[in-house]
C-alpha atoms as a PDB file:
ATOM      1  CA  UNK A   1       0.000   0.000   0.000  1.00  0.00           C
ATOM      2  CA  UNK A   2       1.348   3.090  -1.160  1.00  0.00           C
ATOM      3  CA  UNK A   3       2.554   5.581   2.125  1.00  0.00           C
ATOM      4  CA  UNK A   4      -0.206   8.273   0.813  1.00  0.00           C
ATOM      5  CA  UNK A   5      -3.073   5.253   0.944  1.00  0.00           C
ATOM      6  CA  UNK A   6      -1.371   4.616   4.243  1.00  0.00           C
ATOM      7  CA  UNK A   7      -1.237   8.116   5.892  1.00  0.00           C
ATOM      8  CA  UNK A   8      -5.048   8.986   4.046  1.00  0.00           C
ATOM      9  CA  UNK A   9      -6.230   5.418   5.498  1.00  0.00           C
ATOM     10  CA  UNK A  10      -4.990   6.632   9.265  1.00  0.00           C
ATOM     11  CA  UNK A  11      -6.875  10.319   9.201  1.00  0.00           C
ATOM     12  CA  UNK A  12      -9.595   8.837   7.836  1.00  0.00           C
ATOM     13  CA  UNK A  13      -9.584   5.881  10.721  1.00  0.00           C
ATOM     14  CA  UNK A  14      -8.597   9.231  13.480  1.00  0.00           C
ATOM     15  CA  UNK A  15     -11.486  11.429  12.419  1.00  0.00           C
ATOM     16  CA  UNK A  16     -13.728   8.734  12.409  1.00  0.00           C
ATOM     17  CA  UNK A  17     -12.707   7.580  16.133  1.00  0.00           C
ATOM     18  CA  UNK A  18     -13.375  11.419  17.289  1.00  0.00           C
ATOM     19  CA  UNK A  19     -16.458  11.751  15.703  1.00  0.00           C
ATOM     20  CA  UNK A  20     -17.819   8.776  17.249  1.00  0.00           C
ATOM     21  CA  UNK A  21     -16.469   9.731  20.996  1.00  0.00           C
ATOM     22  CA  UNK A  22     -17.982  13.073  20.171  1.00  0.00           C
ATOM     23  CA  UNK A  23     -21.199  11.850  19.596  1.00  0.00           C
ATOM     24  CA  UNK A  24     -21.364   8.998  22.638  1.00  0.00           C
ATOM     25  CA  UNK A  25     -20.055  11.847  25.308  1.00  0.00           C
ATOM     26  CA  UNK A  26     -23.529  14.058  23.871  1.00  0.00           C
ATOM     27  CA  UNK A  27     -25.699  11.028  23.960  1.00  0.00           C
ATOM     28  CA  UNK A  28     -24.247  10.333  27.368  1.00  0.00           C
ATOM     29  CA  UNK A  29     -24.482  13.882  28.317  1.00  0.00           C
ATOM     30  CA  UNK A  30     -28.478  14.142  27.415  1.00  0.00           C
ATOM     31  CA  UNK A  31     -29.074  10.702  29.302  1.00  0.00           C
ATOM     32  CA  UNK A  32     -27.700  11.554  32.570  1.00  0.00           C
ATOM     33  CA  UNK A  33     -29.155  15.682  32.564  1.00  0.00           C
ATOM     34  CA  UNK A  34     -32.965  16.464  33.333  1.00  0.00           C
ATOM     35  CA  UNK A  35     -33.865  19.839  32.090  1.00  0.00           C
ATOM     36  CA  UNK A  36     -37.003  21.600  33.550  1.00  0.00           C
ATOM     37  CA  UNK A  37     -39.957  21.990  31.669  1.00  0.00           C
ATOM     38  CA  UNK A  38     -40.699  25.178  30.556  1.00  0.00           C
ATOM     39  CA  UNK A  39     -42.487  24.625  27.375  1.00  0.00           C
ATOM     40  CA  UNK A  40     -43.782  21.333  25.884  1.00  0.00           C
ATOM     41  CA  UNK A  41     -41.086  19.438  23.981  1.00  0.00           C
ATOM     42  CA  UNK A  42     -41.336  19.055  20.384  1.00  0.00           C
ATOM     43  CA  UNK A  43     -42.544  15.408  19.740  1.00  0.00           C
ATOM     44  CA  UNK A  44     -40.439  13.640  17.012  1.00  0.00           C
ATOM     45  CA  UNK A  45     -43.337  14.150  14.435  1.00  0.00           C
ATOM     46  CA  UNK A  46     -42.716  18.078  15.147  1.00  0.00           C
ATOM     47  CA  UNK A  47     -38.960  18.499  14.115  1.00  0.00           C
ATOM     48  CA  UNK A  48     -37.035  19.075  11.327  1.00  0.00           C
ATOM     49  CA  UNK A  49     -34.970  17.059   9.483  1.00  0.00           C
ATOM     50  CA  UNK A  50     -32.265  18.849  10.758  1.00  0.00           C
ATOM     51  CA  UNK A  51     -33.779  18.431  14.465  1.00  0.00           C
ATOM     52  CA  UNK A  52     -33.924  14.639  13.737  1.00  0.00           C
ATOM     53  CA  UNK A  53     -30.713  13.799  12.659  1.00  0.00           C
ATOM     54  CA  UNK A  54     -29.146  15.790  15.370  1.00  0.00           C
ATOM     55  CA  UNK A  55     -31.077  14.261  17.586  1.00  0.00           C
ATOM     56  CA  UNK A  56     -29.837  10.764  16.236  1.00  0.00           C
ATOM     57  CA  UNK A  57     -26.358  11.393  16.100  1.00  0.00           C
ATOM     58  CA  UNK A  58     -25.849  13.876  19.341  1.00  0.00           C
ATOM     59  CA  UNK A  59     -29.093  12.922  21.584  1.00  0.00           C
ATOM     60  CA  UNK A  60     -31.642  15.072  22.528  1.00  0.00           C
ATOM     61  CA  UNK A  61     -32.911  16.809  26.172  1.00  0.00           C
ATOM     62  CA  UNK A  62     -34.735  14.795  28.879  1.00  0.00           C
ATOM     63  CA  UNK A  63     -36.878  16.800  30.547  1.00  0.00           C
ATOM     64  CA  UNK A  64     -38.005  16.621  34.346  1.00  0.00           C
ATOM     65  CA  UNK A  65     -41.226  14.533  34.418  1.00  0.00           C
ATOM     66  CA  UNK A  66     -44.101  16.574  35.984  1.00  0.00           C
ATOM     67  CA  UNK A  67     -45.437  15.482  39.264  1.00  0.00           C
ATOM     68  CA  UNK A  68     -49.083  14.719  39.195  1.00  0.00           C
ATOM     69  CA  UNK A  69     -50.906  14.458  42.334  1.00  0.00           C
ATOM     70  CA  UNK A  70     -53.886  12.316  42.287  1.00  0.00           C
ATOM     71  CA  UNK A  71     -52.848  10.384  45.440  1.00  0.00           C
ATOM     72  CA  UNK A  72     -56.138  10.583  47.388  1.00  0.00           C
ATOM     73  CA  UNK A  73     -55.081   9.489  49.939  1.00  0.00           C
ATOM     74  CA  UNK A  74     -53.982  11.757  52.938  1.00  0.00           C
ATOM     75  CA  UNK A  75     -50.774  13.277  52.973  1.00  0.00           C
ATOM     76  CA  UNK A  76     -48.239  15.303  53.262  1.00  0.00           C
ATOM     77  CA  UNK A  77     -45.610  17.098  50.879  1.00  0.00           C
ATOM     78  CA  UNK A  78     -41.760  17.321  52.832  1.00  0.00           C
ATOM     79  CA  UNK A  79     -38.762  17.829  51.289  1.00  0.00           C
ATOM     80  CA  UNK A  80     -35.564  15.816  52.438  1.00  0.00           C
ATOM     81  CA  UNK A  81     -32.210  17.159  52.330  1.00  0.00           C
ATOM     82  CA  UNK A  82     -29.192  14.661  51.359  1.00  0.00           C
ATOM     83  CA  UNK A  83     -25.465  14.329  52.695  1.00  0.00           C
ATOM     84  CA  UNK A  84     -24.656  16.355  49.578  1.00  0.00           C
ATOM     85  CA  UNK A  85     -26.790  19.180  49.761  1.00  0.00           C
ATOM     86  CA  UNK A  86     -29.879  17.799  47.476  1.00  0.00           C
ATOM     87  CA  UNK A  87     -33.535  18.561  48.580  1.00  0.00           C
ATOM     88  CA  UNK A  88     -35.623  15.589  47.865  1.00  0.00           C
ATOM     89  CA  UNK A  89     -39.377  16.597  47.476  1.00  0.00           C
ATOM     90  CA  UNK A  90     -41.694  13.690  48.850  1.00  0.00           C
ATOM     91  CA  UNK A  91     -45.207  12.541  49.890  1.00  0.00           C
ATOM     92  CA  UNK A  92     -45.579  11.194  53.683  1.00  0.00           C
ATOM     93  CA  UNK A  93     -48.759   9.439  53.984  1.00  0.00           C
ATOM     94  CA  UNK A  94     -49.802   8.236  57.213  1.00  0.00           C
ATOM     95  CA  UNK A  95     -51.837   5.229  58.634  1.00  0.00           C
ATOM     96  CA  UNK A  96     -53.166   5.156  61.823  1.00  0.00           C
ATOM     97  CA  UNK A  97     -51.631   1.592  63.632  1.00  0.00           C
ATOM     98  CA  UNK A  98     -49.500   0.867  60.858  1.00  0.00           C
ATOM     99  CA  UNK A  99     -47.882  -2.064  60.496  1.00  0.00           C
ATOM    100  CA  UNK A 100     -44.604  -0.420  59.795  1.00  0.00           C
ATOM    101  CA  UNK A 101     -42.988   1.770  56.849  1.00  0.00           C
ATOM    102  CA  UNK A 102     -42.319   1.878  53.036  1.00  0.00           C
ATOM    103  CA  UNK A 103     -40.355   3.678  51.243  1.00  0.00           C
ATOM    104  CA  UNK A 104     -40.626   3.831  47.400  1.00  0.00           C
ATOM    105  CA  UNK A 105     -38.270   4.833  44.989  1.00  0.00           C
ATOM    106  CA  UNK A 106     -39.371   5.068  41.323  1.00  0.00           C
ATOM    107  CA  UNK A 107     -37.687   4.586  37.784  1.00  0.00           C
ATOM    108  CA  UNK A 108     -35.221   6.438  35.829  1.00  0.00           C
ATOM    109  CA  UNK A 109     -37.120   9.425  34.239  1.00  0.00           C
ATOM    110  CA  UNK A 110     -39.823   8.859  36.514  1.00  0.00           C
ATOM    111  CA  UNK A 111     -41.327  10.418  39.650  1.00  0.00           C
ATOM    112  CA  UNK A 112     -43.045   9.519  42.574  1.00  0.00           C
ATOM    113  CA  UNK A 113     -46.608   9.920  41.073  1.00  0.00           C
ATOM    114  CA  UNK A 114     -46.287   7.409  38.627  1.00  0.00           C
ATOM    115  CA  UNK A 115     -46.432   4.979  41.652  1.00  0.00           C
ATOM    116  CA  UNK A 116     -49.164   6.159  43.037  1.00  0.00           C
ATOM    117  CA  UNK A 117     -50.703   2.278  42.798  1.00  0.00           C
ATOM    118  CA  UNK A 118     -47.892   0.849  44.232  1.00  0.00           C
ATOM    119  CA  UNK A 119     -48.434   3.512  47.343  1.00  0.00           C
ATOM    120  CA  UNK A 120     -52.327   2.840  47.470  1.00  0.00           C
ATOM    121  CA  UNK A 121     -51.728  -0.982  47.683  1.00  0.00           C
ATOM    122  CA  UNK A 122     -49.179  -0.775  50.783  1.00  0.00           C
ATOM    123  CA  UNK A 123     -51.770   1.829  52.816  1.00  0.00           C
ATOM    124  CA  UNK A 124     -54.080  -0.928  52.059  1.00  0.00           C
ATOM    125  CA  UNK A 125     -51.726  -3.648  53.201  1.00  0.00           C
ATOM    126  CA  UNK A 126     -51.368  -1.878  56.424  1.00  0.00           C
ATOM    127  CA  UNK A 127     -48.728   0.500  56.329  1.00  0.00           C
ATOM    128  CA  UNK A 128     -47.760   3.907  55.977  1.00  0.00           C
ATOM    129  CA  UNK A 129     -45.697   4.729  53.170  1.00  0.00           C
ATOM    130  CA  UNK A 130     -42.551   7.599  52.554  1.00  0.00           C
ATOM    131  CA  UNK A 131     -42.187   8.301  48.458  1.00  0.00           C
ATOM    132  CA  UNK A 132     -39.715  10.568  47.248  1.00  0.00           C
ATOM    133  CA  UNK A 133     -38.786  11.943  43.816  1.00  0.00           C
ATOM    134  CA  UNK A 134     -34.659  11.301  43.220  1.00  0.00           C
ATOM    135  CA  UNK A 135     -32.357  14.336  42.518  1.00  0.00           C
ATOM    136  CA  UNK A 136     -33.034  15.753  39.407  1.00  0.00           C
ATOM    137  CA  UNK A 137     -36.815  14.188  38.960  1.00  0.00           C
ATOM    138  CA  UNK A 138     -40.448  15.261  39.841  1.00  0.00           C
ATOM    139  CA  UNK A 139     -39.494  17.943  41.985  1.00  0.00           C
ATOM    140  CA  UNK A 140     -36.603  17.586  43.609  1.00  0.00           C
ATOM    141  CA  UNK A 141     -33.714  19.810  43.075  1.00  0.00           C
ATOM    142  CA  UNK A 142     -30.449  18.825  40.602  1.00  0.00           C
ATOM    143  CA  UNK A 143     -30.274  18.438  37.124  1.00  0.00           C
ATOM    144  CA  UNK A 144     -27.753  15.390  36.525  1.00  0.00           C
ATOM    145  CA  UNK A 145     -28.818  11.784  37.591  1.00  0.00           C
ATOM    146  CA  UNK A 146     -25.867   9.115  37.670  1.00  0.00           C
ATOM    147  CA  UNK A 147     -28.349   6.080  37.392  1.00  0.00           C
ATOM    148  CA  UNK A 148     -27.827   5.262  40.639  1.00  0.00           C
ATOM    149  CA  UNK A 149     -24.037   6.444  42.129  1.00  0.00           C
ATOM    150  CA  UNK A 150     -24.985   9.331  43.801  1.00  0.00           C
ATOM    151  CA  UNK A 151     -28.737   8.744  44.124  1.00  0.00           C
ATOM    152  CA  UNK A 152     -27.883   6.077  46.812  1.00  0.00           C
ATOM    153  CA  UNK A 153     -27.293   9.057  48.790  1.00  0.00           C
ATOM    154  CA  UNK A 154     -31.352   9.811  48.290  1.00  0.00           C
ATOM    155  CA  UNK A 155     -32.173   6.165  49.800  1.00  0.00           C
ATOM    156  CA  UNK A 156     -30.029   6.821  52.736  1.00  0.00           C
ATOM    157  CA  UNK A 157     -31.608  10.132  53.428  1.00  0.00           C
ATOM    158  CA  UNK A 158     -35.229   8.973  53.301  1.00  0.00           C
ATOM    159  CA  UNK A 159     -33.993   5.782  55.121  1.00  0.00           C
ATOM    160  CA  UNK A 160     -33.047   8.028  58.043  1.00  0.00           C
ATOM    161  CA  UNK A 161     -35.755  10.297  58.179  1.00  0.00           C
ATOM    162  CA  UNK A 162     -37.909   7.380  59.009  1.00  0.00           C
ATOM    163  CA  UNK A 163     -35.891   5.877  61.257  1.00  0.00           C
ATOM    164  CA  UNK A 164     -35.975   8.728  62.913  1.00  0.00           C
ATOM    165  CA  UNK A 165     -39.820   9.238  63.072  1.00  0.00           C
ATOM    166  CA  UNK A 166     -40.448   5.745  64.031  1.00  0.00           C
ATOM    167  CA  UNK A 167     -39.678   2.644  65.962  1.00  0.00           C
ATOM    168  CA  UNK A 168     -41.776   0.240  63.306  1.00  0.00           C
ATOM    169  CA  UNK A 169     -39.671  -1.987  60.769  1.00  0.00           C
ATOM    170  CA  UNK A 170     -38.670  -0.481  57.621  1.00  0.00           C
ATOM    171  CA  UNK A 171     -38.986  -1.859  54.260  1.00  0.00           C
ATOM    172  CA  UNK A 172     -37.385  -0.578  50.900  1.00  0.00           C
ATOM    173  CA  UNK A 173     -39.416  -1.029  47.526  1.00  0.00           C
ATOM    174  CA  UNK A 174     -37.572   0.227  44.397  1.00  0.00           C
ATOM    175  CA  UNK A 175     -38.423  -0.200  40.790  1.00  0.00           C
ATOM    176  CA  UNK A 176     -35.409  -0.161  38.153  1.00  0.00           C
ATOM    177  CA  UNK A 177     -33.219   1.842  39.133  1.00  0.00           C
ATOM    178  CA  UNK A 178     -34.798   2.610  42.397  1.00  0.00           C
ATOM    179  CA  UNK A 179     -34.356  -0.762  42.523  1.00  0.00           C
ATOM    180  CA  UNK A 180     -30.578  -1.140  41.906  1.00  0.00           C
ATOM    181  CA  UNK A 181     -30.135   2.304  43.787  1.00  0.00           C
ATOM    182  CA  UNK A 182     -31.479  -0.019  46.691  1.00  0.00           C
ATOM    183  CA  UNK A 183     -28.723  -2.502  46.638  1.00  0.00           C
ATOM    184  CA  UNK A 184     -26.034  -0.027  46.283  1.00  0.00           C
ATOM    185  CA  UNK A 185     -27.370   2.087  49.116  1.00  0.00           C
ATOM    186  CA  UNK A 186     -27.418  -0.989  51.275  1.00  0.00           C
ATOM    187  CA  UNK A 187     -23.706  -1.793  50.407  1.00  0.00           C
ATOM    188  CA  UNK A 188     -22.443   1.759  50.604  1.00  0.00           C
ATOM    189  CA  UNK A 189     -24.187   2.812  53.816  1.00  0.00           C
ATOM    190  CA  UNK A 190     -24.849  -0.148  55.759  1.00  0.00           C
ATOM    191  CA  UNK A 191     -28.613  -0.003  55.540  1.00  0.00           C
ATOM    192  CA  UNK A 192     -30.176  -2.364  57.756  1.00  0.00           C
ATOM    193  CA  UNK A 193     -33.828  -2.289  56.613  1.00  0.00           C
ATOM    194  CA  UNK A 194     -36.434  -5.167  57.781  1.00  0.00           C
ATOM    195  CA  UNK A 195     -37.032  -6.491  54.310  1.00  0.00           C
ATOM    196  CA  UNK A 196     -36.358  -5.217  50.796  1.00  0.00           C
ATOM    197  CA  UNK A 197     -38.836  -5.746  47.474  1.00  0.00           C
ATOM    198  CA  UNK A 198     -36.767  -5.118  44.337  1.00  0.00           C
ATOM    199  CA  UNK A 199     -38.572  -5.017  40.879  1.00  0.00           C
ATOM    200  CA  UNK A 200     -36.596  -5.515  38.020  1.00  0.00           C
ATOM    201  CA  UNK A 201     -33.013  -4.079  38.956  1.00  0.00           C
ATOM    202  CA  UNK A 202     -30.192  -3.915  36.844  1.00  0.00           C
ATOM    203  CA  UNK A 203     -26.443  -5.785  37.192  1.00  0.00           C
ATOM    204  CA  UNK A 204     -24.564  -2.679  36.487  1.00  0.00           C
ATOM    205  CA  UNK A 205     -24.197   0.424  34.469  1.00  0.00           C
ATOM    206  CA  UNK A 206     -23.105  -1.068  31.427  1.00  0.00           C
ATOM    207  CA  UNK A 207     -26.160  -3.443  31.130  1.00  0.00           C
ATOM    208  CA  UNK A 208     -28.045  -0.779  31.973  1.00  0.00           C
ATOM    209  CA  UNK A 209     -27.272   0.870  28.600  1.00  0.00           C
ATOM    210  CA  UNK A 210     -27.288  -2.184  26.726  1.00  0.00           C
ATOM    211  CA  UNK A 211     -30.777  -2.218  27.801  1.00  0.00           C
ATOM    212  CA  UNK A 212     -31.383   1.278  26.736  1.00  0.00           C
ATOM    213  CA  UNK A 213     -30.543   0.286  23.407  1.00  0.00           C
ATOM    214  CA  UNK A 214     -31.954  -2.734  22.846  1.00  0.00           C
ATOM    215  CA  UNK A 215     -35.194  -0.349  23.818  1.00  0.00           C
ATOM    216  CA  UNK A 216     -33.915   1.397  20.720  1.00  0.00           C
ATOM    217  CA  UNK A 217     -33.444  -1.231  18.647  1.00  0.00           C
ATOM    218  CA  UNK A 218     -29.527  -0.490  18.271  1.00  0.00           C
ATOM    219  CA  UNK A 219     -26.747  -2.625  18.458  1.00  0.00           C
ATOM    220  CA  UNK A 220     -25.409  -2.541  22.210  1.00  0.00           C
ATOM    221  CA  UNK A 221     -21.749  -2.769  21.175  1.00  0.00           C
ATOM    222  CA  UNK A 222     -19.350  -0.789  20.809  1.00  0.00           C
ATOM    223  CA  UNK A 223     -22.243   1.714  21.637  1.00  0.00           C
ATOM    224  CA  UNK A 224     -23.329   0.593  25.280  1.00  0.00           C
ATOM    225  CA  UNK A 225     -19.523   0.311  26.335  1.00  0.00           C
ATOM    226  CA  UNK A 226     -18.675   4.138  25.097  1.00  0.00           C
ATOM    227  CA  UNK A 227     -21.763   5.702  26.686  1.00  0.00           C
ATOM    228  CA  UNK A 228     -20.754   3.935  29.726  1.00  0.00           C
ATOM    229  CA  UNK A 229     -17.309   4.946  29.827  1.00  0.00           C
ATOM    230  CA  UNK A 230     -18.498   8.995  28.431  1.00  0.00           C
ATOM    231  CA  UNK A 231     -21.414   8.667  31.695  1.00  0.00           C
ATOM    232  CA  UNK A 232     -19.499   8.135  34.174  1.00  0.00           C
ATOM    233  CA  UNK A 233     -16.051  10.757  33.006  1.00  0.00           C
ATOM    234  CA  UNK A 234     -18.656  13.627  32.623  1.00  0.00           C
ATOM    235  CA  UNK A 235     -19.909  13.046  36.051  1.00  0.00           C
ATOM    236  CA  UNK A 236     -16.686  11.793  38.132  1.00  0.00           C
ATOM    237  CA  UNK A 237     -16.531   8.452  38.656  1.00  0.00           C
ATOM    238  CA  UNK A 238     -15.766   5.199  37.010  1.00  0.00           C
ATOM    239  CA  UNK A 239     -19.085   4.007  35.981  1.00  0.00           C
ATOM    240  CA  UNK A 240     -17.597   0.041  35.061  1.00  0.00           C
ATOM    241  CA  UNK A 241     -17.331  -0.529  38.636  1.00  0.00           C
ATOM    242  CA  UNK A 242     -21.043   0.144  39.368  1.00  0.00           C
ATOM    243  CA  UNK A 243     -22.165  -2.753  39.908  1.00  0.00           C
ATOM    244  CA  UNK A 244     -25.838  -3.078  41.832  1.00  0.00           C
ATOM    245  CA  UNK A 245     -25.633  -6.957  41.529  1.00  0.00           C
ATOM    246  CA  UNK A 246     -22.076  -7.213  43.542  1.00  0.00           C
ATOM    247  CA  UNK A 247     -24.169  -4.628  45.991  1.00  0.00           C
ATOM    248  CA  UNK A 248     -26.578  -7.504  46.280  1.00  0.00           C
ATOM    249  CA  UNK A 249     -23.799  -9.266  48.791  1.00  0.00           C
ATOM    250  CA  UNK A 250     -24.248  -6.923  51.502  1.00  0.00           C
ATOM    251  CA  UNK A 251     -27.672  -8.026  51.941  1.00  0.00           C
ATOM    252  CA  UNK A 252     -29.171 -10.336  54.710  1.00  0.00           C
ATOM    253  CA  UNK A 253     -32.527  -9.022  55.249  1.00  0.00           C
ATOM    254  CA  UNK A 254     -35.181 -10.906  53.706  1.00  0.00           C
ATOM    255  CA  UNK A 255     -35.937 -10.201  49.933  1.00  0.00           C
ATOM    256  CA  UNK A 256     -38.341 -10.171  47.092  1.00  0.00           C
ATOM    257  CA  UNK A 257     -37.026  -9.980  43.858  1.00  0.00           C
ATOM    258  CA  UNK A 258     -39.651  -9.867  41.144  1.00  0.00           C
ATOM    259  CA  UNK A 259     -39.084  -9.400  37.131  1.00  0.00           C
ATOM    260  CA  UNK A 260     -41.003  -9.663  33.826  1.00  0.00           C
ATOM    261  CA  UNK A 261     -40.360 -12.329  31.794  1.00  0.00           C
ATOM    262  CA  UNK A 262     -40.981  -9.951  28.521  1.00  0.00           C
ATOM    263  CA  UNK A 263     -38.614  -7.440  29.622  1.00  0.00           C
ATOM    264  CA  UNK A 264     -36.278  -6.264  27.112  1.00  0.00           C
ATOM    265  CA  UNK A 265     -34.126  -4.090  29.741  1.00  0.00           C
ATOM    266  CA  UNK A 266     -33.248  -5.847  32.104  1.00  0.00           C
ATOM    267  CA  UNK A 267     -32.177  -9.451  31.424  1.00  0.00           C
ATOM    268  CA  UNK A 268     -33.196 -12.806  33.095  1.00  0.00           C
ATOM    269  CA  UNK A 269     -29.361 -13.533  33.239  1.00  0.00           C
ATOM    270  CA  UNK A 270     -28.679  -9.974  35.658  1.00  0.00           C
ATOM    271  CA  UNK A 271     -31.679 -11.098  37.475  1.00  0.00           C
ATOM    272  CA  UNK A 272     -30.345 -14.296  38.016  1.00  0.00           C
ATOM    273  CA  UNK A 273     -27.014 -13.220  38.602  1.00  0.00           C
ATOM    274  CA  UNK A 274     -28.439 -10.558  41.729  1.00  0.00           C
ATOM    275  CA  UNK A 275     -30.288 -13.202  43.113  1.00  0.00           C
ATOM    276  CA  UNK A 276     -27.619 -15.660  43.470  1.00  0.00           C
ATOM    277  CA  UNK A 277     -25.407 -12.646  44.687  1.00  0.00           C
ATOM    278  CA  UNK A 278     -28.385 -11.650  47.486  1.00  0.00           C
ATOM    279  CA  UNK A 279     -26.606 -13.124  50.657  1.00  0.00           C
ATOM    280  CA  UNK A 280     -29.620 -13.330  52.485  1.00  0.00           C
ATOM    281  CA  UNK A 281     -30.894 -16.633  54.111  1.00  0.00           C
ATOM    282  CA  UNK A 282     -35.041 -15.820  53.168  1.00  0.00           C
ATOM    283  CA  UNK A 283     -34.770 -14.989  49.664  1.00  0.00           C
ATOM    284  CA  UNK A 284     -37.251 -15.258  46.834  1.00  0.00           C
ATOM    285  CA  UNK A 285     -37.730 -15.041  43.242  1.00  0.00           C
ATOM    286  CA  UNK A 286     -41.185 -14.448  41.086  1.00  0.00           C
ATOM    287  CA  UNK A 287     -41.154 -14.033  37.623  1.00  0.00           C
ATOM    288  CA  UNK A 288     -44.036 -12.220  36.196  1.00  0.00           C
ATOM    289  CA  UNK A 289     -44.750 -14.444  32.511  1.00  0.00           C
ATOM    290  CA  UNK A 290     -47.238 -11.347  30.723  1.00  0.00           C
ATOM    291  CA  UNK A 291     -44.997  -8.313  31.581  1.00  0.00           C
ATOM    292  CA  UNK A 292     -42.251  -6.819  30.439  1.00  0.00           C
ATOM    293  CA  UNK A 293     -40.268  -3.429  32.034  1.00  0.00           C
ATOM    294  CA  UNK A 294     -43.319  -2.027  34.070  1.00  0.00           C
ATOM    295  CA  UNK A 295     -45.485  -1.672  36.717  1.00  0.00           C
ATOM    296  CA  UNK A 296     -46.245  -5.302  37.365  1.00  0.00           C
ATOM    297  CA  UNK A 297     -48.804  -4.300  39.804  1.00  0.00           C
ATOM    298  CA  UNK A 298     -50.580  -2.688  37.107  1.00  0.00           C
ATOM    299  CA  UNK A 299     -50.163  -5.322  34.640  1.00  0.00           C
ATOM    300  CA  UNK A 300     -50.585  -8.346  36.514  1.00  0.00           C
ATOM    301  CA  UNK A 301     -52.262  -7.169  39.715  1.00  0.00           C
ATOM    302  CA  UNK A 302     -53.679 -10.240  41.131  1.00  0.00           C
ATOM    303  CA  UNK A 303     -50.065 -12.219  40.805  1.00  0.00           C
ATOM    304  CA  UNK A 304     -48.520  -8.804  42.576  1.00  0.00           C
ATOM    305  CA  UNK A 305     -51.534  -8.713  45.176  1.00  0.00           C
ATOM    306  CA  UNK A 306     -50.338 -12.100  46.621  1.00  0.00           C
ATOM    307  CA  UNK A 307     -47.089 -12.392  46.570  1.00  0.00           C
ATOM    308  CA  UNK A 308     -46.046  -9.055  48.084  1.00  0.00           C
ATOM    309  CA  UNK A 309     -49.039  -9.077  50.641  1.00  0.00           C
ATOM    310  CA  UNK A 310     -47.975 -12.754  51.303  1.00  0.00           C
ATOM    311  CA  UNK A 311     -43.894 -11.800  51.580  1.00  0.00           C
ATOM    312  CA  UNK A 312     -44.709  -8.164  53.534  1.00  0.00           C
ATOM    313  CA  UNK A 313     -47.313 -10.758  56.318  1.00  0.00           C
ATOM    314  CA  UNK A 314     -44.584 -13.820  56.700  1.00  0.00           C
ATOM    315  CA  UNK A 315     -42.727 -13.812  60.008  1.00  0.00           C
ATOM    316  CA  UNK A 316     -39.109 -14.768  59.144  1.00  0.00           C
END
């Protein structure tokens, strides 16, 4: 090959590699921000060509979900403030003789409204219930979510204001990454809670956006690995050695660990892998057949009915 072919081959091979670590440190940028909502966002039937393909190749804004109350059941709006400075807004909802406490912690993107069924079913059940938005969703303050680094600092912070308001046992309830936030609270601070319900957690930050892509119907590699590595240098820590499922060792309370069987996020291999990593001696694993990455209680709330009323009731 002549030396021109050669040096024309290398640029060509250099530009490309820039381009392409470019474009995964915007996509990664966009995936861990929240922007408020001022305005309604142009849906993808609304933009321009231009709009599109920049939104392909560079990502486009997430914006703060908006909180909507229709929780009629009596409560109260409080605001928690973390180790770091972050004011978590949250709904404390009482019950007169309650059977104890739990705390929710909803999805990535999400906010505490949109489990609103999960927080009528547990008043039912007999207990009083603590849901917060994380930093940077619904509205609490921050803009930049780390999928679950620094938000374990949230779960420790509602996990003390309630041990601090009462004497009654404390369980943890976490969907996605609430859920994986869970475990690597537990690990990191040395929860002790009374039992733990995880729906549908993932192994680590790296599945995580393999997930997000399959979502997307894009090939996970090299893709998943660079938004990884972009995620975690733009926010200050090495995101490969997140890993929620090694978390799972630190736990010995008892646990419910429930996933959809159509999920295309999370994978039954991760789920398997954090339950065999759960080191607790009253473990137990339900897989939900009709759903896939959602509220199972919403999709398939008879199956959810029984086995969480059954696993919050059993004396271990």
């Amino acid at each position: 090959m002549p030396k021109w072919l050669k040096r024309t081959t290398g640029y060509v091979l250099l530009a490309f590699f820039i381009l392409f670590n470019v474009m995964m440190a915007s996509q990664a940028y966009y995936f861990t921000h929240f922007f408020p909502l001022t305005e309604k966002p142009a849906t993808t039937a609304q933009m321009s060509g231009m709009a599109k393909w920049k939104a392909l190749l560079l990502g486009m804004p997430f914006y703060k979900s908006k909180v909507a109350d229709s929780l009629t059941i009596p409560h109260q709006n409080i605001t928690l403030t973390t180790a770091d400075g972050q004011e978590l807004s949250a709904w404390w909802i009482p019950k007169d003789s309650a059977l104890g406490t739990i705390i929710l912690f909803h999805g990535h993107g999400s906010n505490k409204s949109a489990l609103i069924p999960e927080e009528k079913a547990f008043h039912t059940l007999g207990y009083q219930v603590l849901a917060i938005d994380f930093r940077a969703h619904g509205n609490s303050t921050g803009t930049i979510c780390t999928v679950g680094y620094k938000e374990a600092a949230d779960v420790k912070a509602a996990y003390n204001y309630v041990k601090a308001h009462t004497q009654q046992p404390v369980i943890l309830y976490g969907i996605s990454l609430g859920a994986a936030t869970i475990l690597q609270a537990m690990q990191q601070y040395a929860l002790n809670p009374d039992k733990i319900i995880l729906e549908m957690p993932f192994g680590n930050l790296q599945k995580a956006a393999e997930g997000k892509l399959r979502t997307m119907h894009l090939p996970t590699e090299p893709l998943a690995a660079a938004l990884t590595f972009w995620g975690g240098i733009e926010q200050g820590f090495w995101a490969f050695h997140f890993k929620p499922q090694d978390a799972a060792t630190a736990v010995h309370c008892p646990v419910l660990l429930q996933w959809g069987l159509q999920d295309q996020r999370v994978t039954q291999s991760e789920t398997n892998t954090i339950f065999k990593n759960l080191a607790s001696h009253h473990k137990e694993m339900v897989v939900y057949a009709l759903s896939h990455h959602q509220s199972l209680l919403q999709n398939e709330p008879a199956k959810w009915g029984k086995t969480v009323s059954d696993f919050l009731y059993k004396q271990y």
